[in-house]
PDB file of N, CA and C in Angstrom:
ATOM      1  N   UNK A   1     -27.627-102.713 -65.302  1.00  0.00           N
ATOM      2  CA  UNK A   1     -26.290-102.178 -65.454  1.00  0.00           C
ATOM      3  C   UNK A   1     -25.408-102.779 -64.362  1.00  0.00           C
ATOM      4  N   UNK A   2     -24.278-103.210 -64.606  1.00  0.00           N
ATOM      5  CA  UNK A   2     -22.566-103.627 -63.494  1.00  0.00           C
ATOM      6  C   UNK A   2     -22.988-102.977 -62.794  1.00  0.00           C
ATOM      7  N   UNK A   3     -22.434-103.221 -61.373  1.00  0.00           N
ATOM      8  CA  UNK A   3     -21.935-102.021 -60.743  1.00  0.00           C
ATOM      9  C   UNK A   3     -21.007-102.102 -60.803  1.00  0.00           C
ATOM     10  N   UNK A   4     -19.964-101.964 -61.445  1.00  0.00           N
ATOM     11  CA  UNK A   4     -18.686-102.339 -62.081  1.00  0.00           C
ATOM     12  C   UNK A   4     -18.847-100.904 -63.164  1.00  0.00           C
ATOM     13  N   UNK A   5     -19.613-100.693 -63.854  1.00  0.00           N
ATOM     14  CA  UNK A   5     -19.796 -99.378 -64.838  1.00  0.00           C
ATOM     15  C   UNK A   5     -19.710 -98.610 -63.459  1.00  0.00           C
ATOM     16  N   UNK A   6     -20.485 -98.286 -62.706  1.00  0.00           N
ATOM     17  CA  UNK A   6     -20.923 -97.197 -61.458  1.00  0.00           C
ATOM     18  C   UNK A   6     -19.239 -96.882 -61.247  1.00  0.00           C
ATOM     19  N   UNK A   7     -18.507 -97.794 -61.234  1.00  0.00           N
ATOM     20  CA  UNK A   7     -17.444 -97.565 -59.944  1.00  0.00           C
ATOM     21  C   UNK A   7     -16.533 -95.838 -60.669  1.00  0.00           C
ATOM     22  N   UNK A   8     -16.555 -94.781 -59.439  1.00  0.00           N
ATOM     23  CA  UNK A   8     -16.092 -93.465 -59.706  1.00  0.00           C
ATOM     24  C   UNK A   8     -17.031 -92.464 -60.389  1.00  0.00           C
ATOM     25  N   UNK A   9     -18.532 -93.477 -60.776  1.00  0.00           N
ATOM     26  CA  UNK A   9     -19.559 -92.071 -61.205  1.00  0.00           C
ATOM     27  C   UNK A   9     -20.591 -91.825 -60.366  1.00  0.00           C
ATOM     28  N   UNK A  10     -20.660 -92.828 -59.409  1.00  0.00           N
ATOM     29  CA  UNK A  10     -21.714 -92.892 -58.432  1.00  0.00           C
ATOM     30  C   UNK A  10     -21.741 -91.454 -58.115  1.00  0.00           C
ATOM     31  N   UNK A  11     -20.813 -90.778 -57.271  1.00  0.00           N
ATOM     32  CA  UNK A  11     -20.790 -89.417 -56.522  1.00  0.00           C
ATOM     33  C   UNK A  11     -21.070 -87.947 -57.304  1.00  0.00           C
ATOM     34  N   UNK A  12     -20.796 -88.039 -58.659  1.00  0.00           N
ATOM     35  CA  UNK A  12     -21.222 -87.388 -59.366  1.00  0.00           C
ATOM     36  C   UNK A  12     -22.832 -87.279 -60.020  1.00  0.00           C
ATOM     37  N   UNK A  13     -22.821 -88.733 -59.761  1.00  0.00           N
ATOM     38  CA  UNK A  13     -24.438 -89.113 -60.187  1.00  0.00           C
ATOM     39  C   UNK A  13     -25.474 -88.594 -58.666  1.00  0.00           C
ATOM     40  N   UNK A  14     -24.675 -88.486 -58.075  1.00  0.00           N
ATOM     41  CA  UNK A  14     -25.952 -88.112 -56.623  1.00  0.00           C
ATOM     42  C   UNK A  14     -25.691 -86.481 -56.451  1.00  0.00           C
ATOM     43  N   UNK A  15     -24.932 -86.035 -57.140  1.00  0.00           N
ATOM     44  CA  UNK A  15     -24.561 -84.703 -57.071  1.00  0.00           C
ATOM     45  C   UNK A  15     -25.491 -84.463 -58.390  1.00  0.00           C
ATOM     46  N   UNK A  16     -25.634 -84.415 -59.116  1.00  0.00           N
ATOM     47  CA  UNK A  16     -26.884 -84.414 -60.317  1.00  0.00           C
ATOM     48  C   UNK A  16     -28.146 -84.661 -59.909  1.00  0.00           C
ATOM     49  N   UNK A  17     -28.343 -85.434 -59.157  1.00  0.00           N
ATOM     50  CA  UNK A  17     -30.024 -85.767 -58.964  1.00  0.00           C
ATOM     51  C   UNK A  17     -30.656 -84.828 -57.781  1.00  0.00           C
ATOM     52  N   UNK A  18     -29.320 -84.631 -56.876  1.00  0.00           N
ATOM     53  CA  UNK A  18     -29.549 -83.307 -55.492  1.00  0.00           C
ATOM     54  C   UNK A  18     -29.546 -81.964 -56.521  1.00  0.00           C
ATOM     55  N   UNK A  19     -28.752 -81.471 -57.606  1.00  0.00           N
ATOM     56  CA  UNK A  19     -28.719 -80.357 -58.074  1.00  0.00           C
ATOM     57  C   UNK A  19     -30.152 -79.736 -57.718  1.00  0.00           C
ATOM     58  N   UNK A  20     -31.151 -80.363 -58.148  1.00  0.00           N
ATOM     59  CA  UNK A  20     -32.486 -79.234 -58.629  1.00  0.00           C
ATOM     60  C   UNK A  20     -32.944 -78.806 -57.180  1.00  0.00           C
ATOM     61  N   UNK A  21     -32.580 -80.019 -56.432  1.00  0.00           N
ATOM     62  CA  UNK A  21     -34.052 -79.595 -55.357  1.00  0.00           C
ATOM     63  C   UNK A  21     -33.415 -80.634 -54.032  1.00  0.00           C
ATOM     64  N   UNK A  22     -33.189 -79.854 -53.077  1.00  0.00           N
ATOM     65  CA  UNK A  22     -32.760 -80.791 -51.934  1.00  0.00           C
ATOM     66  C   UNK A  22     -33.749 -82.194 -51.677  1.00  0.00           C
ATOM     67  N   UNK A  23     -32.984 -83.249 -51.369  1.00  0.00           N
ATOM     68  CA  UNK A  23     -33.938 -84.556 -51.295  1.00  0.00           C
ATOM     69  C   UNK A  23     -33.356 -85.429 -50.103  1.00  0.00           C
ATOM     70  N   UNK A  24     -34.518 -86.759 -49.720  1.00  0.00           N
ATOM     71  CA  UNK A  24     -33.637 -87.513 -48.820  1.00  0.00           C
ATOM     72  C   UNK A  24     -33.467 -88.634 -49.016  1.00  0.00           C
ATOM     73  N   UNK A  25     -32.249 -89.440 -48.557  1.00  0.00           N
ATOM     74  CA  UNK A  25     -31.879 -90.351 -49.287  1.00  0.00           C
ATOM     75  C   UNK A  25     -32.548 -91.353 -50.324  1.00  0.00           C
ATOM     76  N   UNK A  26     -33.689 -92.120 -49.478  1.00  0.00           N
ATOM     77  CA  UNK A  26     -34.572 -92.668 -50.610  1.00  0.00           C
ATOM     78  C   UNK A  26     -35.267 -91.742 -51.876  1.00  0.00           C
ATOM     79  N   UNK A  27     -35.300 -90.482 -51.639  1.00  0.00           N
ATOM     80  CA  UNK A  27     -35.847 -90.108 -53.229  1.00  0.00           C
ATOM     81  C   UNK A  27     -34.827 -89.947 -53.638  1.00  0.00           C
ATOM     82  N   UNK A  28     -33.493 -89.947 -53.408  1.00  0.00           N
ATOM     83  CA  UNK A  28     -32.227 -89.967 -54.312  1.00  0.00           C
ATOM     84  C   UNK A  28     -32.239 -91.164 -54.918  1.00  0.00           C
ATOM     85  N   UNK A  29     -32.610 -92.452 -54.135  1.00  0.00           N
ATOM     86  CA  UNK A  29     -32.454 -93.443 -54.765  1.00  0.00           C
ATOM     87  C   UNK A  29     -33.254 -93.412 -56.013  1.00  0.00           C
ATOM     88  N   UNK A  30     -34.837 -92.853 -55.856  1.00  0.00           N
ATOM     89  CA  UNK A  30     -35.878 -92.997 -56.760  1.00  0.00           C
ATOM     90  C   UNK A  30     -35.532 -92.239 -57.857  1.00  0.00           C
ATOM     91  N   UNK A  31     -34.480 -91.070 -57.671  1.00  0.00           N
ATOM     92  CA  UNK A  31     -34.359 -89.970 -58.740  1.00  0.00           C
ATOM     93  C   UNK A  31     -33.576 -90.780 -59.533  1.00  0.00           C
ATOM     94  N   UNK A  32     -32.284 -91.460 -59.127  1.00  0.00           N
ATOM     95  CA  UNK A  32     -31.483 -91.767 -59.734  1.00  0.00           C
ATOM     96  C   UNK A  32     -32.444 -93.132 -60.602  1.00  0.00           C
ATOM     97  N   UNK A  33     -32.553 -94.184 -60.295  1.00  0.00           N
ATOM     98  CA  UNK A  33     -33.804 -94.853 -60.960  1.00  0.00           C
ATOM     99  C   UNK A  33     -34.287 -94.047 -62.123  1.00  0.00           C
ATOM    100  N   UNK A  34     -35.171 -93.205 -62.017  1.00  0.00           N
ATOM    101  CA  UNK A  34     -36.343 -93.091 -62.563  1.00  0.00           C
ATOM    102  C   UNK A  34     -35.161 -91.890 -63.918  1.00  0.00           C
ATOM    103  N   UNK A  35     -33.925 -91.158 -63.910  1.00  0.00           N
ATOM    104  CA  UNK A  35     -33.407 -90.449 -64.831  1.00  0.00           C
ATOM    105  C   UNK A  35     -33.129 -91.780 -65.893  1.00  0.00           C
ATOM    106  N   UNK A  36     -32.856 -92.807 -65.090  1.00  0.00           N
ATOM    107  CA  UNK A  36     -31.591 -93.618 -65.627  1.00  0.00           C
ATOM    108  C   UNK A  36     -32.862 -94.721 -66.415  1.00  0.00           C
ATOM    109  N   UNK A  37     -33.857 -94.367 -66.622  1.00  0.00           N
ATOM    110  CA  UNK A  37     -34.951 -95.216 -66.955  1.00  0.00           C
ATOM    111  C   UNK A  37     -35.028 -96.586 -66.670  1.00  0.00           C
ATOM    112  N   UNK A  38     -34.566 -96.765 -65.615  1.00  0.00           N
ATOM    113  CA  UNK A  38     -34.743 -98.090 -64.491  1.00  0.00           C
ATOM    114  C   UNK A  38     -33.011 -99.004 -64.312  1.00  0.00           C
ATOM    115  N   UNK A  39     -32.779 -98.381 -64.727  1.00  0.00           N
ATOM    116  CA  UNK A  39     -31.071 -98.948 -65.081  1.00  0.00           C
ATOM    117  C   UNK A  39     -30.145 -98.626 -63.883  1.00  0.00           C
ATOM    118  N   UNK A  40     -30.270 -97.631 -63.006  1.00  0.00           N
ATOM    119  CA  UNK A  40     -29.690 -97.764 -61.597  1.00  0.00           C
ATOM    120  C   UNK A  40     -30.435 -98.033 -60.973  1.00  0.00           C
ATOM    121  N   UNK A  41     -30.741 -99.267 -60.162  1.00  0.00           N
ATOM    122  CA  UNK A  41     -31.941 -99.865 -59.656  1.00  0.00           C
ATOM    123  C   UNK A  41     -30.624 -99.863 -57.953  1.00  0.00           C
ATOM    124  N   UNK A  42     -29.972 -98.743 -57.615  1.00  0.00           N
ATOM    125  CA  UNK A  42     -29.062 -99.262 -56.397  1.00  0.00           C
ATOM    126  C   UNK A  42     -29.366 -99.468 -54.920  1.00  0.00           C
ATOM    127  N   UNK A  43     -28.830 -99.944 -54.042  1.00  0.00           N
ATOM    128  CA  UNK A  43     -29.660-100.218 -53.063  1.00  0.00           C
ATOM    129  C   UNK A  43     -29.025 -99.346 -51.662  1.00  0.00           C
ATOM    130  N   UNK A  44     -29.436 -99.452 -50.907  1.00  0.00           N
ATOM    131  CA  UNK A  44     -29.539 -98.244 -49.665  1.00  0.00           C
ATOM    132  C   UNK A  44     -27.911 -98.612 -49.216  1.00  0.00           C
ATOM    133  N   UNK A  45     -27.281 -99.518 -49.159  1.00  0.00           N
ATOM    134  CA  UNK A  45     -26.019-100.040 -48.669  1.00  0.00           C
ATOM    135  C   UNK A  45     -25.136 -99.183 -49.598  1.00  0.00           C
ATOM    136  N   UNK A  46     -25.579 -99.091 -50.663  1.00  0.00           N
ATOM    137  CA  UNK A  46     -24.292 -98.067 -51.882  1.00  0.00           C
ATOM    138  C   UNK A  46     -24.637 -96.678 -51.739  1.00  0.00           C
ATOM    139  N   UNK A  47     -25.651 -96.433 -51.459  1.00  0.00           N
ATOM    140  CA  UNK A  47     -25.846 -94.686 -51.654  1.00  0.00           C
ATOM    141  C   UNK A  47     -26.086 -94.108 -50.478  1.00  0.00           C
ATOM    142  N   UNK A  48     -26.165 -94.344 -49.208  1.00  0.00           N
ATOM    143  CA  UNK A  48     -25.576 -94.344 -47.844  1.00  0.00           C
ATOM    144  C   UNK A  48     -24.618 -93.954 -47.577  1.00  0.00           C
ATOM    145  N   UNK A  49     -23.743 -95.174 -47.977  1.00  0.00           N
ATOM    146  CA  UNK A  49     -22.242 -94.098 -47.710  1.00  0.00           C
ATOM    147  C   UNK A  49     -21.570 -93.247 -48.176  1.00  0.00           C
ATOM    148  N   UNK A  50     -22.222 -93.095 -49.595  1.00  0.00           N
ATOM    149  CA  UNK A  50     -22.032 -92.268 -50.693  1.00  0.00           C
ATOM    150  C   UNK A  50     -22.317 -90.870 -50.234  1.00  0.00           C
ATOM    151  N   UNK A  51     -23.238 -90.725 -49.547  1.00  0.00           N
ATOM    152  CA  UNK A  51     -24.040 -89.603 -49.275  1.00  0.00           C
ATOM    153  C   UNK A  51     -23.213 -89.176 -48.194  1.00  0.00           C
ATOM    154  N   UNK A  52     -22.905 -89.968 -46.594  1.00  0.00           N
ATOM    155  CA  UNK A  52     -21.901 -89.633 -46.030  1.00  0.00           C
ATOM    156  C   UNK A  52     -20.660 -89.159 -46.668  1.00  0.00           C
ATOM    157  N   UNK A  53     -19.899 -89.504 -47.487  1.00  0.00           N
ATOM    158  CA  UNK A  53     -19.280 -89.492 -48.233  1.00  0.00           C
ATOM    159  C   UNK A  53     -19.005 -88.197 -48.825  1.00  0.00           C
ATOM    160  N   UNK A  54     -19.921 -87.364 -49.562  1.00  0.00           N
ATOM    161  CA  UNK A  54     -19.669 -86.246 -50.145  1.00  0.00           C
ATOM    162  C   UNK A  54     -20.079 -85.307 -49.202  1.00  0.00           C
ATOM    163  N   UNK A  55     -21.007 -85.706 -48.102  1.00  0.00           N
ATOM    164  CA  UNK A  55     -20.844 -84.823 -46.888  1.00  0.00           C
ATOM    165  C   UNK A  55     -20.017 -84.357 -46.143  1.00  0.00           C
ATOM    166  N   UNK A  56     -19.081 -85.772 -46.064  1.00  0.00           N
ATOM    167  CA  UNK A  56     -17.541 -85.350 -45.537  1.00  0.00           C
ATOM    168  C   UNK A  56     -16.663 -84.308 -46.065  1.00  0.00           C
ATOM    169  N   UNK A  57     -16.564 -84.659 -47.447  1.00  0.00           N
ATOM    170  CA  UNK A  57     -16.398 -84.360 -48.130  1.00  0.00           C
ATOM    171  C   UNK A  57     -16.382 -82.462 -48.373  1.00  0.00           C
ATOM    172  N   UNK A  58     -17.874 -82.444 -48.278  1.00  0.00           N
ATOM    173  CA  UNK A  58     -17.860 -80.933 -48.176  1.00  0.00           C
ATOM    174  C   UNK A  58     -19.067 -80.695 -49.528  1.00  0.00           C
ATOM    175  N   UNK A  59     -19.269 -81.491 -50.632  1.00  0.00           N
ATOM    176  CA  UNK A  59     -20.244 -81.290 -51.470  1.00  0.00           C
ATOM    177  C   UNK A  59     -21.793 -81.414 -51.292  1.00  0.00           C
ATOM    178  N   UNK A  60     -21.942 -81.994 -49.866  1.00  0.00           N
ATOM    179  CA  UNK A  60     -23.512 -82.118 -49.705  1.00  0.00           C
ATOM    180  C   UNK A  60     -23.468 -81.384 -48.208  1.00  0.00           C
ATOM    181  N   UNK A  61     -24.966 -80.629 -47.912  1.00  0.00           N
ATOM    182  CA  UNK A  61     -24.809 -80.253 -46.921  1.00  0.00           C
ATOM    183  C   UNK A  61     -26.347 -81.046 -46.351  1.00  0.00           C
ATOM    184  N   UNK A  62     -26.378 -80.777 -45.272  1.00  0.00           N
ATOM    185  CA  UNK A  62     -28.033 -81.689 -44.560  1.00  0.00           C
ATOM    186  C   UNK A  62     -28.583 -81.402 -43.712  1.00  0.00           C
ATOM    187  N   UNK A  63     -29.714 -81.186 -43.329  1.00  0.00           N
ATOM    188  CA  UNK A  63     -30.616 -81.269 -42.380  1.00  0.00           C
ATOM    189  C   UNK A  63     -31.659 -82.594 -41.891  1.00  0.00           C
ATOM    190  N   UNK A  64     -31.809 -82.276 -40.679  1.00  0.00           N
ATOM    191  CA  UNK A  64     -33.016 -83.532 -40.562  1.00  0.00           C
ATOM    192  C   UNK A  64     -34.576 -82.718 -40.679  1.00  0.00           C
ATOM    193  N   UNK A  65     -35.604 -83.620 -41.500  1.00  0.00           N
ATOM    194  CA  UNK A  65     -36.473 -82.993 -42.139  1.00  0.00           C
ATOM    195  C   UNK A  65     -37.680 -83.754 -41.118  1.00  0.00           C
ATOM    196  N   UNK A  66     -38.998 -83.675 -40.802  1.00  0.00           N
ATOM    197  CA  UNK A  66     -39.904 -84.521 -41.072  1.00  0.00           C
ATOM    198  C   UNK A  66     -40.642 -84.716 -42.198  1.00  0.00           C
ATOM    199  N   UNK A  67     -41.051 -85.909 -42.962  1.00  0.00           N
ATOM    200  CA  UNK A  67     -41.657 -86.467 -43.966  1.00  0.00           C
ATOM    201  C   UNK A  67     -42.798 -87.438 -43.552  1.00  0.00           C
ATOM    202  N   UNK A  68     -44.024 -86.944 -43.610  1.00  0.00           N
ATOM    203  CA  UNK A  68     -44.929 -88.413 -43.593  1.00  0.00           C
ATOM    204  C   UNK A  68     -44.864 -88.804 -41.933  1.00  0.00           C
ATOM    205  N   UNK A  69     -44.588 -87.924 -40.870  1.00  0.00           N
ATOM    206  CA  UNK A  69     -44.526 -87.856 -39.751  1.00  0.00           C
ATOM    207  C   UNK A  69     -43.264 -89.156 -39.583  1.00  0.00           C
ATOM    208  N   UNK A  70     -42.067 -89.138 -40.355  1.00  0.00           N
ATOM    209  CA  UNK A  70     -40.979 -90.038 -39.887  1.00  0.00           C
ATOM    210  C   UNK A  70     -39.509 -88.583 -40.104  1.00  0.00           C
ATOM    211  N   UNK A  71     -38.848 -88.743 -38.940  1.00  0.00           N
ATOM    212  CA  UNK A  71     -37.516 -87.822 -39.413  1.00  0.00           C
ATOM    213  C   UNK A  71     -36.248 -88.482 -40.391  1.00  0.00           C
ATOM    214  N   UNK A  72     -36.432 -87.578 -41.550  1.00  0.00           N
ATOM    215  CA  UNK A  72     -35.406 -87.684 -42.243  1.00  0.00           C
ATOM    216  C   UNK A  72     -34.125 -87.078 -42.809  1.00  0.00           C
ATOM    217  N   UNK A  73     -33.351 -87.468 -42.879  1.00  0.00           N
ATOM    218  CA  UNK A  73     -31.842 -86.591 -43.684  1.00  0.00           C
ATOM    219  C   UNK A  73     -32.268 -85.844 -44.691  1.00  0.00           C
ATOM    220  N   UNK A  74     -32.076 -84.556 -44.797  1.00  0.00           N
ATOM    221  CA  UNK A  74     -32.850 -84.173 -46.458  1.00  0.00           C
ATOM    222  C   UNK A  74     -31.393 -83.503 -46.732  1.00  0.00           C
ATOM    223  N   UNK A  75     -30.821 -83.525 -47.937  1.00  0.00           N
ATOM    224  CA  UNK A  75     -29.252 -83.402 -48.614  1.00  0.00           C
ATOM    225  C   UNK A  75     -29.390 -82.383 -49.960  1.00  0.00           C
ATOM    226  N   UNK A  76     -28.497 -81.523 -49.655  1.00  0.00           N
ATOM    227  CA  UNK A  76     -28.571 -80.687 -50.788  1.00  0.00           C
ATOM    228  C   UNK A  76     -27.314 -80.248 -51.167  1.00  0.00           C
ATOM    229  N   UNK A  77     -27.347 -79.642 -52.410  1.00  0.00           N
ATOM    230  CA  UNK A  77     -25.566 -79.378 -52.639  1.00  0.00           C
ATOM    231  C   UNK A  77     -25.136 -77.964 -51.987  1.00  0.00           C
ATOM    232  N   UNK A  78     -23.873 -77.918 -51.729  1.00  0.00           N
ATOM    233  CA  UNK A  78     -23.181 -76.754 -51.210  1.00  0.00           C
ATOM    234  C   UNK A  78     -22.387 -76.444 -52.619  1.00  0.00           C
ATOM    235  N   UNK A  79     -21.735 -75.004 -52.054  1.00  0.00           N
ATOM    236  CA  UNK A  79     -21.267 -74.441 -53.166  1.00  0.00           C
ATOM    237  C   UNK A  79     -19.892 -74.921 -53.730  1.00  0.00           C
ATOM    238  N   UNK A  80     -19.625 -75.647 -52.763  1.00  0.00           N
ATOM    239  CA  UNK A  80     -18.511 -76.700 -53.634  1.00  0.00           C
ATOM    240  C   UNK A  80     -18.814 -77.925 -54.107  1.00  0.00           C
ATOM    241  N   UNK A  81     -20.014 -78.634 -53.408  1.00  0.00           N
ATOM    242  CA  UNK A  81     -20.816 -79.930 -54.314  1.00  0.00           C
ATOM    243  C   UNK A  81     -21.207 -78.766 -55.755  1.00  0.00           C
ATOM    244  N   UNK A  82     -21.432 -77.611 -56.151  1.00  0.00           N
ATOM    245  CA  UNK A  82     -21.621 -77.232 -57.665  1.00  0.00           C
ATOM    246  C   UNK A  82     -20.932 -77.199 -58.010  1.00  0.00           C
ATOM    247  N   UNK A  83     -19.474 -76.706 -57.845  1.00  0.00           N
ATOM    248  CA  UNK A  83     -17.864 -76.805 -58.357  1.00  0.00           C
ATOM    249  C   UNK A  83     -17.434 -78.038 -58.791  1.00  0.00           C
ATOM    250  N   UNK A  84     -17.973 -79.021 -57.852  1.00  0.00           N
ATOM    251  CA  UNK A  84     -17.573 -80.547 -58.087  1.00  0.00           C
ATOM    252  C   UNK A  84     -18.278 -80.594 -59.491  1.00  0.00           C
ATOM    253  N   UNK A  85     -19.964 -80.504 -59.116  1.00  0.00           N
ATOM    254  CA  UNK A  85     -20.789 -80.797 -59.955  1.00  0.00           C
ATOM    255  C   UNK A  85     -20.059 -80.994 -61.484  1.00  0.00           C
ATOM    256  N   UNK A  86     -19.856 -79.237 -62.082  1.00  0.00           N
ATOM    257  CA  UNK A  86     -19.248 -78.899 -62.885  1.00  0.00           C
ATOM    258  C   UNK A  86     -17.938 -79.847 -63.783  1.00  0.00           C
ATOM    259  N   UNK A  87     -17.170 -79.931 -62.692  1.00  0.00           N
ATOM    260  CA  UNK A  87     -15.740 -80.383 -63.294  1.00  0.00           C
ATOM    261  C   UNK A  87     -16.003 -82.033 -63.572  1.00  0.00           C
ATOM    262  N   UNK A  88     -16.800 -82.539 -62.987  1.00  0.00           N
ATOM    263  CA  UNK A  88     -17.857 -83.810 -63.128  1.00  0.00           C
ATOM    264  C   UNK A  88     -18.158 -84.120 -64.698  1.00  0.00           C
ATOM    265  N   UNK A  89     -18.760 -82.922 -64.926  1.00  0.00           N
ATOM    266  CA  UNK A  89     -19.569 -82.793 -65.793  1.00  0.00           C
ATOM    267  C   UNK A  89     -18.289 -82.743 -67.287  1.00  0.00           C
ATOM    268  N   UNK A  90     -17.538 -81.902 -66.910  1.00  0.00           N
ATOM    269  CA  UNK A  90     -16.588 -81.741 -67.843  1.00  0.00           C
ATOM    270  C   UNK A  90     -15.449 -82.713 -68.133  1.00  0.00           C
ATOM    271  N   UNK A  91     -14.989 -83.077 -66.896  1.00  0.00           N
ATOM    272  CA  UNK A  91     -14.092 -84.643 -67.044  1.00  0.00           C
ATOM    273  C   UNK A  91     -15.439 -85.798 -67.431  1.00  0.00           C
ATOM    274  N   UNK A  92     -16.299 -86.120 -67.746  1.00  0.00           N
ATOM    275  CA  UNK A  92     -17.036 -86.874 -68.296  1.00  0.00           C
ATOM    276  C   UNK A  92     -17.479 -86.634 -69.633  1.00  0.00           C
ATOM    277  N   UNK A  93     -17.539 -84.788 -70.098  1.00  0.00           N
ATOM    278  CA  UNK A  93     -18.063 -85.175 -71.377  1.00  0.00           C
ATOM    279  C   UNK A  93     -16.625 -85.617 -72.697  1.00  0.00           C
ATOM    280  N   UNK A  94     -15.380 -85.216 -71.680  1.00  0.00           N
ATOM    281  CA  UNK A  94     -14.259 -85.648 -72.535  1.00  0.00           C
ATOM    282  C   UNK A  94     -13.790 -87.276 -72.511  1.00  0.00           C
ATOM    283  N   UNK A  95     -14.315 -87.815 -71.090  1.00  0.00           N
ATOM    284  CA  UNK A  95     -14.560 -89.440 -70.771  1.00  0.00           C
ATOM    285  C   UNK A  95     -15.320 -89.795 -72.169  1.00  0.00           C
ATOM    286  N   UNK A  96     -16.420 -89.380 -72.294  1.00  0.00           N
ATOM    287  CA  UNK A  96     -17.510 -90.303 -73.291  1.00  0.00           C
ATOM    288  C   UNK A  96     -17.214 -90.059 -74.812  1.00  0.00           C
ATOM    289  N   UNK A  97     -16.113 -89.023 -74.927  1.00  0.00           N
ATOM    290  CA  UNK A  97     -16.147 -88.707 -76.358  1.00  0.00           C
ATOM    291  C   UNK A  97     -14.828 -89.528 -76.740  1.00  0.00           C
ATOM    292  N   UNK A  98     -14.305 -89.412 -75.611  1.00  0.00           N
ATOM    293  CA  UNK A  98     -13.254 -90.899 -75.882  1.00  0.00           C
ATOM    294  C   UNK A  98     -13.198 -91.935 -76.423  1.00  0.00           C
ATOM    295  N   UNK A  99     -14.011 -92.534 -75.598  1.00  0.00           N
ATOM    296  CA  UNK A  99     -14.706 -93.843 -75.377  1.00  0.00           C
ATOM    297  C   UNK A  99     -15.881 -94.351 -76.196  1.00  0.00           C
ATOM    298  N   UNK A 100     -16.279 -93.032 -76.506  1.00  0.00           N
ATOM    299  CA  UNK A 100     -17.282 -93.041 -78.033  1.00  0.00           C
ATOM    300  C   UNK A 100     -16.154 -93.377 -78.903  1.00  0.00           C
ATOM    301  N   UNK A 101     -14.867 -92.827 -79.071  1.00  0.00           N
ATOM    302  CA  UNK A 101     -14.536 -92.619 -80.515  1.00  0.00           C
ATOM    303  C   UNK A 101     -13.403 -94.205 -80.253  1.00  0.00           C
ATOM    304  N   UNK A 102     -13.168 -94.811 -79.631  1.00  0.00           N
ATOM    305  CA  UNK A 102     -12.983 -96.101 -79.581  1.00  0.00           C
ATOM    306  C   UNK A 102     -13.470 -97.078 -79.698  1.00  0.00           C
ATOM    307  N   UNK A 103     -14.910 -97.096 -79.393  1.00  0.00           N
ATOM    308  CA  UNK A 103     -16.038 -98.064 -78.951  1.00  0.00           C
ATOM    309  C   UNK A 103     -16.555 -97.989 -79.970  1.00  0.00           C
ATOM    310  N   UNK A 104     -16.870 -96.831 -80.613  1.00  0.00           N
ATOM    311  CA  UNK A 104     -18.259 -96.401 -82.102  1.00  0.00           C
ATOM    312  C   UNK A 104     -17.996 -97.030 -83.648  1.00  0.00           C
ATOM    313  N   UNK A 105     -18.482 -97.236 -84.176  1.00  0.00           N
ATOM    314  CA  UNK A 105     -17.764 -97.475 -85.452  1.00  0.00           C
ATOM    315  C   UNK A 105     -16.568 -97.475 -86.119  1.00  0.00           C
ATOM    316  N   UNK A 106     -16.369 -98.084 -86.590  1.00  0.00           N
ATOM    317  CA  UNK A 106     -14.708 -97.767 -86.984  1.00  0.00           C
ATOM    318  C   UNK A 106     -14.397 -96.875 -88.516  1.00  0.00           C
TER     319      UNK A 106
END
């Protein structure tokens, strides 16, 4: 996939893969991967700052964790990363039905 498609869904897409279960950055990477059935293959330079990003932000909140005896960031959503989540969710399913009904058959 572009990363040219990504550009403006990235942050919503890491707000989806944190929903279930707080994680740290690299299993965000792996989550996002492994939903997208290998099709966001992104690399630590894009979802880095991303993650800063909605932290600033106010939608992710964090702790440092140990894992595997190394310390890591572990990121989870706050109650306005679910608000985001949401309206995400809803300005996209009216995005795709759009864009379906332009793109789809005629």
């Amino acid at each position: 996939m572009k990363a040219d498609a990504l550009r403006g869904h990235l942050d919503p897409l890491i707000l989806a893969v944190v929903e279930a279960a707080p994680l740290h950055g690299y299993a965000i990477i792996e989550a996002l991967s492994a939903r997208s059935g290998g099709e966001l293959d992104l690399p630590t330079g894009t979802v880095y700052p991303a993650l800063r990003r909605l932290e600033a932000a106010g939608y992710l909140e964090s702790d440092w964790s140990e894992v595997g005896g190394r310390r890591r960031r572990t990121y989870r959503l706050s109650r306005a990363g679910r608000r985001q989540l949401r309206e995400a969710r809803s300005e996209w399913q009216v995005f795709s039905r759009v864009v379906d009904g332009v793109l789809g058959p005629a």
